[in-house]
N, C-alpha and C. Protein backbone atom coordinates (compact mmCIF):
# COMPACT_ATOMS: atom_id res chain seq x y z
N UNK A 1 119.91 -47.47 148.96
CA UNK A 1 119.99 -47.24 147.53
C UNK A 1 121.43 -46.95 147.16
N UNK A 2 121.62 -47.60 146.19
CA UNK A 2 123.27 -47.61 145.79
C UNK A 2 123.91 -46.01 145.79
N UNK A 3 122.70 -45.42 145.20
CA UNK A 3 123.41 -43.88 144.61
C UNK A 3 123.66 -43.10 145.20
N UNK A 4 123.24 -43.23 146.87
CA UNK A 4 122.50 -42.36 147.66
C UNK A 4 123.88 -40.94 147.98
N UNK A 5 124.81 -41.03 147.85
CA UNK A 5 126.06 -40.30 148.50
C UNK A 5 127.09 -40.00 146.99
N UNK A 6 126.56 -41.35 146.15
CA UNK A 6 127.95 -41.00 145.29
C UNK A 6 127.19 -40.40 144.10
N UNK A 7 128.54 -39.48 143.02
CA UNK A 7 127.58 -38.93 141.93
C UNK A 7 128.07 -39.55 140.85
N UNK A 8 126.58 -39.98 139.63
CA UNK A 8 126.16 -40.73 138.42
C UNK A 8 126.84 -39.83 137.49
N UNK A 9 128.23 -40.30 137.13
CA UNK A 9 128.74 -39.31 135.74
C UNK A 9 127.75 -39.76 134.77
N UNK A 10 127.02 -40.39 134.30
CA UNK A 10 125.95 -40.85 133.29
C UNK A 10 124.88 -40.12 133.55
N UNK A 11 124.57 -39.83 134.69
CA UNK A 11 122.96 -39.31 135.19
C UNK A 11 123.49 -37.74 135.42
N UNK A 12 124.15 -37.68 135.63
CA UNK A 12 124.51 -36.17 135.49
C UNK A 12 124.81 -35.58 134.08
N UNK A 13 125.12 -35.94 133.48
CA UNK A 13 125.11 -35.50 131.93
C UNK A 13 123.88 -35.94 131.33
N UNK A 14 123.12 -36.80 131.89
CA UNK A 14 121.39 -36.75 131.20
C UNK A 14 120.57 -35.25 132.12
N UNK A 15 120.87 -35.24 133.17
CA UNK A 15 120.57 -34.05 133.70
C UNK A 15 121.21 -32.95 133.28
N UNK A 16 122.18 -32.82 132.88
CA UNK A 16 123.40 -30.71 132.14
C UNK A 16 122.52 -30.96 131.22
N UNK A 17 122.34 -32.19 130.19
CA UNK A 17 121.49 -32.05 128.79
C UNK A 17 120.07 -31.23 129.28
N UNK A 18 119.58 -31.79 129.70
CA UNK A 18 118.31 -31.36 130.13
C UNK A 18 118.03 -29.92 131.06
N UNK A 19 119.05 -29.66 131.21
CA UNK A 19 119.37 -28.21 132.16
C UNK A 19 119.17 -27.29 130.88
N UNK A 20 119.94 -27.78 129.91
CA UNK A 20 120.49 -26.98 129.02
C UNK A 20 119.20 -26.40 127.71
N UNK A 21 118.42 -27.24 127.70
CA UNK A 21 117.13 -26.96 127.28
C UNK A 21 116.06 -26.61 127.97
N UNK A 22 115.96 -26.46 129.08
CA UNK A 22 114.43 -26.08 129.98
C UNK A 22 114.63 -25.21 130.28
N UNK A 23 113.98 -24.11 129.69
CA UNK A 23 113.99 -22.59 130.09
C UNK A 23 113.57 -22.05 131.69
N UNK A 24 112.41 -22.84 131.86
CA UNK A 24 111.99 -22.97 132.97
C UNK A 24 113.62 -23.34 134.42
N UNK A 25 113.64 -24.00 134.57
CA UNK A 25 115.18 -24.31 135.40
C UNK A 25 116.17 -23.57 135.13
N UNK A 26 116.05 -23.34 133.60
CA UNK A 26 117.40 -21.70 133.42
C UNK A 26 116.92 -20.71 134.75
N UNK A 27 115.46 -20.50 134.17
CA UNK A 27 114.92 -19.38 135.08
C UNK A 27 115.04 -19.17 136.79
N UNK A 28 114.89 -20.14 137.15
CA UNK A 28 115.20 -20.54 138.09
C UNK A 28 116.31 -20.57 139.34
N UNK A 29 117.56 -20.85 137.74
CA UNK A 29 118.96 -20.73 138.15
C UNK A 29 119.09 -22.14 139.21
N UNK A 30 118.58 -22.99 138.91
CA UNK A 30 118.79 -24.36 140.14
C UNK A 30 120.38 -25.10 139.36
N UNK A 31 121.12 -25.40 140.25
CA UNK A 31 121.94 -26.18 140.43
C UNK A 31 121.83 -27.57 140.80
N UNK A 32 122.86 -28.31 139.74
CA UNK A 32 122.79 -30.10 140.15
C UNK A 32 124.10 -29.97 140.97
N UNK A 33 123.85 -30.44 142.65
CA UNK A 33 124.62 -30.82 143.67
C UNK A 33 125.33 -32.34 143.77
N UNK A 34 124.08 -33.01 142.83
CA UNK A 34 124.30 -34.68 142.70
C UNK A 34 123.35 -34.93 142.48
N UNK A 35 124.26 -36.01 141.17
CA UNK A 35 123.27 -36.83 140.47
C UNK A 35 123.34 -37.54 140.56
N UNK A 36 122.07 -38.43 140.61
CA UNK A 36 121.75 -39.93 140.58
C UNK A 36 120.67 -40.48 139.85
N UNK A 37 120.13 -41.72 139.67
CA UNK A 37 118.95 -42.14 139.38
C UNK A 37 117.78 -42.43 140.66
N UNK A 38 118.55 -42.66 141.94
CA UNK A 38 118.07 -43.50 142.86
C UNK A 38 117.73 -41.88 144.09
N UNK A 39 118.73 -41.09 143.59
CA UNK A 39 118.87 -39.94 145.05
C UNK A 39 119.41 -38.80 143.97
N UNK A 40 119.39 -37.63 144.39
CA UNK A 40 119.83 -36.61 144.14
C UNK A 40 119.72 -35.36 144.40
N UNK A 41 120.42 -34.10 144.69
CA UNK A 41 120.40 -33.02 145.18
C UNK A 41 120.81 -31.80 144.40
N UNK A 42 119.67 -31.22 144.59
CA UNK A 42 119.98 -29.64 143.82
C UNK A 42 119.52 -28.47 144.33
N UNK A 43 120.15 -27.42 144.05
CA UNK A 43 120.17 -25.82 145.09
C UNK A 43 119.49 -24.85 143.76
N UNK A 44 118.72 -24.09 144.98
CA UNK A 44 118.49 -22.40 143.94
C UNK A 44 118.82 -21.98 145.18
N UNK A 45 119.26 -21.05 144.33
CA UNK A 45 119.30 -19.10 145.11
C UNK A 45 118.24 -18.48 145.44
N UNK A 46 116.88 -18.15 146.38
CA UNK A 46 115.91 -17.66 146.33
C UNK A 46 116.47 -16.04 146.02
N UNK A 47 115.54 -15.33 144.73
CA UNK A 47 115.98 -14.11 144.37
C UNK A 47 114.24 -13.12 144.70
N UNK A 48 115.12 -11.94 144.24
CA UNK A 48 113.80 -11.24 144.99
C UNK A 48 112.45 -11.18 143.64
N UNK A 49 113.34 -12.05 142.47
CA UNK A 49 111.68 -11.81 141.79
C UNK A 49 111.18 -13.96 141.73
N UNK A 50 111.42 -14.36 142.84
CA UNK A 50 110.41 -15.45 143.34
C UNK A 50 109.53 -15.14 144.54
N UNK A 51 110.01 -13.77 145.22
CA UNK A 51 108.77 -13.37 146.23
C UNK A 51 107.61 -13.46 146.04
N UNK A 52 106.41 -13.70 146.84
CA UNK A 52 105.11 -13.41 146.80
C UNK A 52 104.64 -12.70 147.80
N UNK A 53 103.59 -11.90 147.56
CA UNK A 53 103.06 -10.66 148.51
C UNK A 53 103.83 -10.19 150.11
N UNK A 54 103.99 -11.27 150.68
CA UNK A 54 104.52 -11.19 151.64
C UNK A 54 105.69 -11.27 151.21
N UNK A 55 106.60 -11.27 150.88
CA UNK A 55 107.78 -11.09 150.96
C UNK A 55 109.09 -12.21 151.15
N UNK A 56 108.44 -13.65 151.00
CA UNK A 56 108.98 -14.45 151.19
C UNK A 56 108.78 -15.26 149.50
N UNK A 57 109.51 -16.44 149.53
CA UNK A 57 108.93 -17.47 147.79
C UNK A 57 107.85 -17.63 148.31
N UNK A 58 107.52 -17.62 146.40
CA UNK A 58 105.84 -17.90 146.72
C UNK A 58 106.33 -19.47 146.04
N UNK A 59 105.00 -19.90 146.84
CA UNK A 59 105.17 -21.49 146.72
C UNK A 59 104.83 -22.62 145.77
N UNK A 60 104.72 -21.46 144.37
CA UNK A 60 104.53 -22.35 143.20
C UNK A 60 105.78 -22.13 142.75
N UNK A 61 106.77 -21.32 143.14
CA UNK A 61 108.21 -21.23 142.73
C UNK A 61 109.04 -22.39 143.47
N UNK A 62 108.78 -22.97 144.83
CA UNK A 62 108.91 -23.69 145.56
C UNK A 62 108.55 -24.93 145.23
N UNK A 63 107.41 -25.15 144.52
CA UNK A 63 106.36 -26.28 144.18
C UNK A 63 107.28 -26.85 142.81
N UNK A 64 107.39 -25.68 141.88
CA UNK A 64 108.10 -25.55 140.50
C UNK A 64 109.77 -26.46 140.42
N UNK A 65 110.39 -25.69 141.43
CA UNK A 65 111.68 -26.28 141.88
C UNK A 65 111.69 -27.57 142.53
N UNK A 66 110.67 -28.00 143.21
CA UNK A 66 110.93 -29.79 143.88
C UNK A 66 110.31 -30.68 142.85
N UNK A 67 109.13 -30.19 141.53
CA UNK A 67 108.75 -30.52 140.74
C UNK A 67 109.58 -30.92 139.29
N UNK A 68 110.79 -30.18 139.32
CA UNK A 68 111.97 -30.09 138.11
C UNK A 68 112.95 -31.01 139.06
N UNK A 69 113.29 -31.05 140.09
CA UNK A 69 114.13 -31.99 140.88
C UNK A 69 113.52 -33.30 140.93
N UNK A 70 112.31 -33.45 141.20
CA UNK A 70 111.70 -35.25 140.90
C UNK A 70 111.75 -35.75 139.76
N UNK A 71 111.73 -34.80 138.55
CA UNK A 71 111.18 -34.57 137.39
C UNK A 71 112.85 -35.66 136.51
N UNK A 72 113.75 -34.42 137.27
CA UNK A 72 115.43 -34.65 136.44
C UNK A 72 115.95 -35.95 136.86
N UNK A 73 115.42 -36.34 138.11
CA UNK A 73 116.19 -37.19 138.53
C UNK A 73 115.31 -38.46 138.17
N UNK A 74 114.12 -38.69 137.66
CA UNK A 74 113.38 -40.00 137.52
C UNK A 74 114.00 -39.97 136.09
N UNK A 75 113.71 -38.79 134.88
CA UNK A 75 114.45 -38.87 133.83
C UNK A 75 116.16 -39.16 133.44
N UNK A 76 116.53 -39.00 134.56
CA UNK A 76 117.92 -39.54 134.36
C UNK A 76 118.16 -40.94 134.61
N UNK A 77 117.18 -41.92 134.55
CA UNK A 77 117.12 -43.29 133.94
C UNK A 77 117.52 -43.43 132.25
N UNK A 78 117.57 -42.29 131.94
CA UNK A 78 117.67 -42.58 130.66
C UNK A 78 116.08 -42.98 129.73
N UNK A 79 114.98 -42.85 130.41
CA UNK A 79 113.87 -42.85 129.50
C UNK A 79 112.70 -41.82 129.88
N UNK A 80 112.04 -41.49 129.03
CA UNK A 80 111.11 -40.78 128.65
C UNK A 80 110.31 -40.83 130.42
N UNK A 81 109.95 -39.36 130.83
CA UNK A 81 108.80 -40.06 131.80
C UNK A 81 108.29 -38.27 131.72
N UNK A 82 107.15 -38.09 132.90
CA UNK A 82 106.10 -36.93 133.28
C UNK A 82 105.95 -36.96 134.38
N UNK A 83 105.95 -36.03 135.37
CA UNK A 83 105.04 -36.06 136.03
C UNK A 83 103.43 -36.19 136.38
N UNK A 84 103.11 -37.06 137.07
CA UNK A 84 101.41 -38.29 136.90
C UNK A 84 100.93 -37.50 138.06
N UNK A 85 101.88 -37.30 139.32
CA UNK A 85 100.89 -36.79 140.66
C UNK A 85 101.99 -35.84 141.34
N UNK A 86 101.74 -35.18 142.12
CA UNK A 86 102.58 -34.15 143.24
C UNK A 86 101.83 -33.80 143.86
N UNK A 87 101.99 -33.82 145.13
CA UNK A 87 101.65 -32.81 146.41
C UNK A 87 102.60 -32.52 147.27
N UNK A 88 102.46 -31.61 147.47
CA UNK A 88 103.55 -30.62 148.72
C UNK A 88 102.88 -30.04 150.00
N UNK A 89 103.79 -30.13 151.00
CA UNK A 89 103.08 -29.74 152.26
C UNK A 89 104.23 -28.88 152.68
N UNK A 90 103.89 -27.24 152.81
CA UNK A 90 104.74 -26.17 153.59
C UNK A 90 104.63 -26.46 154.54
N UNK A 91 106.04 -26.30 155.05
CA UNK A 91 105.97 -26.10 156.56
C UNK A 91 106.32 -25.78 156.88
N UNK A 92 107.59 -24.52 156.31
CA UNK A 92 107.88 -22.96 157.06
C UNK A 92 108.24 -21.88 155.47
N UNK A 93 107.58 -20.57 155.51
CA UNK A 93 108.25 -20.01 155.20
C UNK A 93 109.55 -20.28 154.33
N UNK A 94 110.16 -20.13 153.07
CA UNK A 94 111.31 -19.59 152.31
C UNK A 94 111.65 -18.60 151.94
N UNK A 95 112.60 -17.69 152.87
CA UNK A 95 113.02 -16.84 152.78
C UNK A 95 114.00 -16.56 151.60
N UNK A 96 113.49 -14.89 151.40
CA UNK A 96 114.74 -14.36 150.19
C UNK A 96 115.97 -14.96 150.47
N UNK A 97 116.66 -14.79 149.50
CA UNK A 97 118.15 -14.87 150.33
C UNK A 97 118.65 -15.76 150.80
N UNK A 98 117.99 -16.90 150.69
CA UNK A 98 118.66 -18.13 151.34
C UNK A 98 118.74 -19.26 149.95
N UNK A 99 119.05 -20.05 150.37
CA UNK A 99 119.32 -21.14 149.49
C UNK A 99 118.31 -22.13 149.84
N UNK A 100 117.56 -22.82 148.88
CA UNK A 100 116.95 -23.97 149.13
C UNK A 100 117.63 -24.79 148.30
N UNK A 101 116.79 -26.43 148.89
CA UNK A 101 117.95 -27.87 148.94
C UNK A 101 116.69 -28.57 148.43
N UNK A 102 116.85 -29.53 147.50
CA UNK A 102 116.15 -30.34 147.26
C UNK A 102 116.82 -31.91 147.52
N UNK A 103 116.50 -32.52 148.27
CA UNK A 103 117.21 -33.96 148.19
C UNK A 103 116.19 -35.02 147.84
N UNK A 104 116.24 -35.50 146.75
CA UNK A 104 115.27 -36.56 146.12
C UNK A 104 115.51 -37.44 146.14
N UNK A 105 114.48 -38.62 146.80
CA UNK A 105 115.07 -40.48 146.95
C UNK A 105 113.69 -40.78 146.13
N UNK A 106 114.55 -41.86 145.40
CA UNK A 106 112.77 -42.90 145.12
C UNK A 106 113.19 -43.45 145.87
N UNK A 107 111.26 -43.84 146.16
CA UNK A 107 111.44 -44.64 147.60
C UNK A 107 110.41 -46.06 146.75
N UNK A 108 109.88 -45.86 145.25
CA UNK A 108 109.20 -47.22 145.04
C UNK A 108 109.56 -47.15 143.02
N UNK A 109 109.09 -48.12 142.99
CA UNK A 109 109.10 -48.65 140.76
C UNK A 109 108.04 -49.54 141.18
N UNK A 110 106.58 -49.11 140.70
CA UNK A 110 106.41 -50.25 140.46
C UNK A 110 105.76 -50.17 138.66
N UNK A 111 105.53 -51.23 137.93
CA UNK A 111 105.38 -51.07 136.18
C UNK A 111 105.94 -49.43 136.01
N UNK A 112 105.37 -48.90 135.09
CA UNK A 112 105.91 -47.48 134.61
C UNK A 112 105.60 -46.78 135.56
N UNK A 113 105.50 -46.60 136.54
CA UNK A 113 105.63 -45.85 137.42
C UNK A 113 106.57 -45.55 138.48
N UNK A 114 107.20 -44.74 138.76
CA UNK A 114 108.48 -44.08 139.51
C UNK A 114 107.73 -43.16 140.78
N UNK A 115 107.88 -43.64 141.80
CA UNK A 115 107.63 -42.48 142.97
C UNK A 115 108.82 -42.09 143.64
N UNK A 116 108.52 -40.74 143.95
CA UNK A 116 110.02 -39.96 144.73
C UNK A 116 109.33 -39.52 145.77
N UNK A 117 109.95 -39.04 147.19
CA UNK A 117 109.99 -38.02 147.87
C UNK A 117 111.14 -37.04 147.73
N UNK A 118 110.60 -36.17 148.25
CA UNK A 118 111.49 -34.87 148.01
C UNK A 118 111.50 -34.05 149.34
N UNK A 119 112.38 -33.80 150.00
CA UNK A 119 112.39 -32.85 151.37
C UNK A 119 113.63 -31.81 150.63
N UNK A 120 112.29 -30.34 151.24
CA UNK A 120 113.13 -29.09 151.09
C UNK A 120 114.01 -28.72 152.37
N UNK A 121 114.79 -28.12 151.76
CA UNK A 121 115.72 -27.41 153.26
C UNK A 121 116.38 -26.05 152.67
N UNK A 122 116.81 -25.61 153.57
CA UNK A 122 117.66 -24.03 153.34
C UNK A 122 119.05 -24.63 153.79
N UNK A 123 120.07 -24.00 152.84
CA UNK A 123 120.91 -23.81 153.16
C UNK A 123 121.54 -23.49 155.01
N UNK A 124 120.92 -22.26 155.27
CA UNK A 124 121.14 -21.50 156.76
C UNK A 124 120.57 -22.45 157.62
N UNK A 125 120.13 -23.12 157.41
CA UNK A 125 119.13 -24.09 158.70
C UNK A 125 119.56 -25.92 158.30
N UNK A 126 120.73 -26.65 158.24
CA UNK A 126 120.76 -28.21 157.50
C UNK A 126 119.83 -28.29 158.27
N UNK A 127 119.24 -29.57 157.72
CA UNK A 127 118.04 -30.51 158.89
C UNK A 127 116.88 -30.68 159.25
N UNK A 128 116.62 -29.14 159.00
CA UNK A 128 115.27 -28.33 159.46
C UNK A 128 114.12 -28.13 157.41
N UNK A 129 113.55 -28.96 157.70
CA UNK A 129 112.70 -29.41 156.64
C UNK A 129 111.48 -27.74 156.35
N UNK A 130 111.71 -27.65 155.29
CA UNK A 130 110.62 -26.62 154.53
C UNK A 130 109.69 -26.92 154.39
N UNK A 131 109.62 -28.12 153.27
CA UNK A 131 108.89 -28.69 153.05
C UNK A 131 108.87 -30.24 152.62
N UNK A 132 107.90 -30.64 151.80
CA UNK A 132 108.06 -32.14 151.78
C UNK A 132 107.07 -32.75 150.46
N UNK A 133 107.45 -33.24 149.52
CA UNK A 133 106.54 -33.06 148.55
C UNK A 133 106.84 -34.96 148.15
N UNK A 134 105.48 -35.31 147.96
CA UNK A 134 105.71 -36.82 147.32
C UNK A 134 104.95 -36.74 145.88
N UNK A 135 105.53 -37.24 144.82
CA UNK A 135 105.50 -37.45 143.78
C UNK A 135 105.78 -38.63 142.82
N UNK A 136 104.81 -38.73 142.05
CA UNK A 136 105.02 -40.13 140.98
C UNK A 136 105.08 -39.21 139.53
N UNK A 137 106.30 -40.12 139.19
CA UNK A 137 106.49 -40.08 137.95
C UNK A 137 105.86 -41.23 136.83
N UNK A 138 105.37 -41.06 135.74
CA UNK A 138 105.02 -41.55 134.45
C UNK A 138 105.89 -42.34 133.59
N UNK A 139 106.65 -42.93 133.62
CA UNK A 139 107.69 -43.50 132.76
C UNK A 139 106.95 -43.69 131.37
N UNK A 140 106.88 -43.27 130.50
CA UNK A 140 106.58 -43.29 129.39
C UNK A 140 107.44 -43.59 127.95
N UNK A 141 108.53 -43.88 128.75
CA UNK A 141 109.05 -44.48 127.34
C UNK A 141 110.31 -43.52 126.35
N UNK A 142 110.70 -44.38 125.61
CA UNK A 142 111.45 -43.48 124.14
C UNK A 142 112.67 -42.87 125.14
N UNK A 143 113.32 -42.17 124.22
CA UNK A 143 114.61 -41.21 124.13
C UNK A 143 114.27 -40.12 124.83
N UNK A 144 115.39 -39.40 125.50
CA UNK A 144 114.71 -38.04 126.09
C UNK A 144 115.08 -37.28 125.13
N UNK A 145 115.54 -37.16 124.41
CA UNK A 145 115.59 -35.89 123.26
C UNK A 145 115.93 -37.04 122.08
N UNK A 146 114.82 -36.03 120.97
CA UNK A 146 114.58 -36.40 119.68
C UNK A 146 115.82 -36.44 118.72
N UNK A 147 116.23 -37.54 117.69
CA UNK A 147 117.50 -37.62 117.42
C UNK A 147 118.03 -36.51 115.96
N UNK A 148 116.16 -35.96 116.25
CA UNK A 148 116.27 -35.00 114.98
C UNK A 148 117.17 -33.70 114.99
């Protein structure tokens, strides 16, 4: 994929726009590492109010964050889309205090539909996969923000 290493000055400013309105990703505090249409990478800070009981992220904060990373980067085509499907599979623990990695490839287009994978990682560990979430996006069309 063309994008895979280099960053989309076009797709990155459809993504700051979109940073800049979703309260949700404010909340979050996630960072764009690189943008693309095709690939892209973005970081949070795990803080101590994404813990769950045990003491580690709870994994709809986890789920939330690879869900806004498939989400930014299918929309930074420049058109309208949703998320249609997601599933995620843990597979260790996210600890406070560390950094998680989202690196997002589409891996298919076919009609309005956009599928991504998404592999989590921590900062403290490159390589070593968190988790792994595959997702289709909705292409639905129109402008991403209203010209009103």
């Amino acid at each position: 994929m063309s994008d895979t290493a280099a960053d989309d000055p076009e797709a990155r400013a459809l993504k700051e726009a979109m940073a800049a309105v979703n309260p949700v990703y404010q909340w979050l505090g996630i960072e764009i590492l690189r943008a693309g249409t095709q690939s892209a990478r973005f970081a949070m800070d795990v803080k101590p109010q994404h813990a769950n009981t045990f003491g580690v992220c709870h994994g709809g904060i986890v789920f939330a964050f690879a869900d806004l990373a498939l989400g930014f980067t299918c929309n930074a085509r420049g058109e309208r889309a949703a998320t249609a499907n997601a599933a995620i599979d843990f597979l260790k623990p996210v600890p406070l205090g560390d950094r998680l990695i989202a690196d997002v490839t589409l891996t298919a287009l076919s009609g309005r539909n956009a599928y991504y994978g998404v592999v989590l990682g921590l900062a403290s560990a490159p390589g070593v996969p968190v988790g792994l979430v595959r997702g289709r996006m909705r292409i639905t069309g129109g402008p991403l923000f209203s010209s009103s």
